[in-house]
Protein backbone atom coordinates (compact mmCIF):
# COMPACT_ATOMS: atom_id res chain seq x y z
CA UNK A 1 52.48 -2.46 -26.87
CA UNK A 2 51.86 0.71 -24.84
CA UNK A 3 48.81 1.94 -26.64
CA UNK A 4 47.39 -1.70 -25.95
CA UNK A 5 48.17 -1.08 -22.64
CA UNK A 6 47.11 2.73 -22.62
CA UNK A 7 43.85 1.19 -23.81
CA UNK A 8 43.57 -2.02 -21.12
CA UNK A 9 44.18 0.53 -18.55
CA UNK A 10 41.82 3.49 -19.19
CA UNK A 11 39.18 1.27 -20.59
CA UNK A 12 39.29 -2.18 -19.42
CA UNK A 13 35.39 -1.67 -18.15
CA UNK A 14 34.22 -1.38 -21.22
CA UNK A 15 36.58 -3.52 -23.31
CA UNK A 16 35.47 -6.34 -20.64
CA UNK A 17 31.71 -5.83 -21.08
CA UNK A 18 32.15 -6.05 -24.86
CA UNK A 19 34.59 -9.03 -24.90
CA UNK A 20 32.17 -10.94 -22.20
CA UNK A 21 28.78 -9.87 -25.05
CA UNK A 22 30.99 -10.89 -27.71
CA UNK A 23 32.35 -14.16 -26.23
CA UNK A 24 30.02 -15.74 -23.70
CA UNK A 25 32.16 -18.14 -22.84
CA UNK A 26 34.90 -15.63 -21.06
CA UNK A 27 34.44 -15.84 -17.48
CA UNK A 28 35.23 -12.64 -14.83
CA UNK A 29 37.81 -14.69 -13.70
CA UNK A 30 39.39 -14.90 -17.44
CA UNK A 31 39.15 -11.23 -18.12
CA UNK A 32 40.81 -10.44 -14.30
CA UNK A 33 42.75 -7.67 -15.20
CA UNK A 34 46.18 -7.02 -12.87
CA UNK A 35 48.56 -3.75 -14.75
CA UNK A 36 51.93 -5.33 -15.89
CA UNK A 37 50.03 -8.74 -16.25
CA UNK A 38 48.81 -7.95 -20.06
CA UNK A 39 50.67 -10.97 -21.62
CA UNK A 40 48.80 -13.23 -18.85
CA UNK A 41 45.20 -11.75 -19.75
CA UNK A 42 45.84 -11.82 -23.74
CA UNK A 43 46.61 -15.79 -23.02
CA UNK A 44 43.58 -16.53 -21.14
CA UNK A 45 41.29 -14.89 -23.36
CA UNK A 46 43.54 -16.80 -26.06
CA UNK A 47 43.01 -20.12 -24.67
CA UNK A 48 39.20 -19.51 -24.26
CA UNK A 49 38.25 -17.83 -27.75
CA UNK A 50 40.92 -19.18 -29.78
CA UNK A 51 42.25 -16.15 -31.68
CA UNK A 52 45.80 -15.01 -31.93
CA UNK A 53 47.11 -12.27 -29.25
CA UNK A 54 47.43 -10.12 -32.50
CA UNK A 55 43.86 -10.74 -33.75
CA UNK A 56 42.56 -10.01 -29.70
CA UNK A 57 45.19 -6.72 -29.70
CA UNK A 58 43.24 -5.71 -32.88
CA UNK A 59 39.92 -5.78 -32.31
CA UNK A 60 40.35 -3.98 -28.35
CA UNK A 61 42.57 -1.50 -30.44
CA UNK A 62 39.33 -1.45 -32.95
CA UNK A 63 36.92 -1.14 -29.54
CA UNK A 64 39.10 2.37 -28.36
């Protein structure tokens, strides 16, 4: 998971504004990113968009 990670961290601006133009329906408050709370964010944006934490994992890795 650290290259997920590597990725949240140096690019979660970006990943964010694409995830948000992607899926209007994720809120700031869903995409609220705290380091070493990864697992948390992956569920919200789970819950809202209904994808698996895999399929979410793949396209950010697909974004970097």
């Amino acid at each position: 998971m650290s290259s997920f990670t590597d990725q949240i961290k140096g690019n979660w601006n970006i990943i964010k504004g694409k995830l948000k133009s992607e899926y209007g329906e994720l809120t700031d408050d869903d995409l609220a990113y705290q380091e070493g709370k990864e697992d948390e964010l992956l569920g919200r944006i789970q819950n809202k968009i209904g994808k698996t934490k895999e399929e979410i994992k793949d396209w950010i890795d697909d974004i970097g």
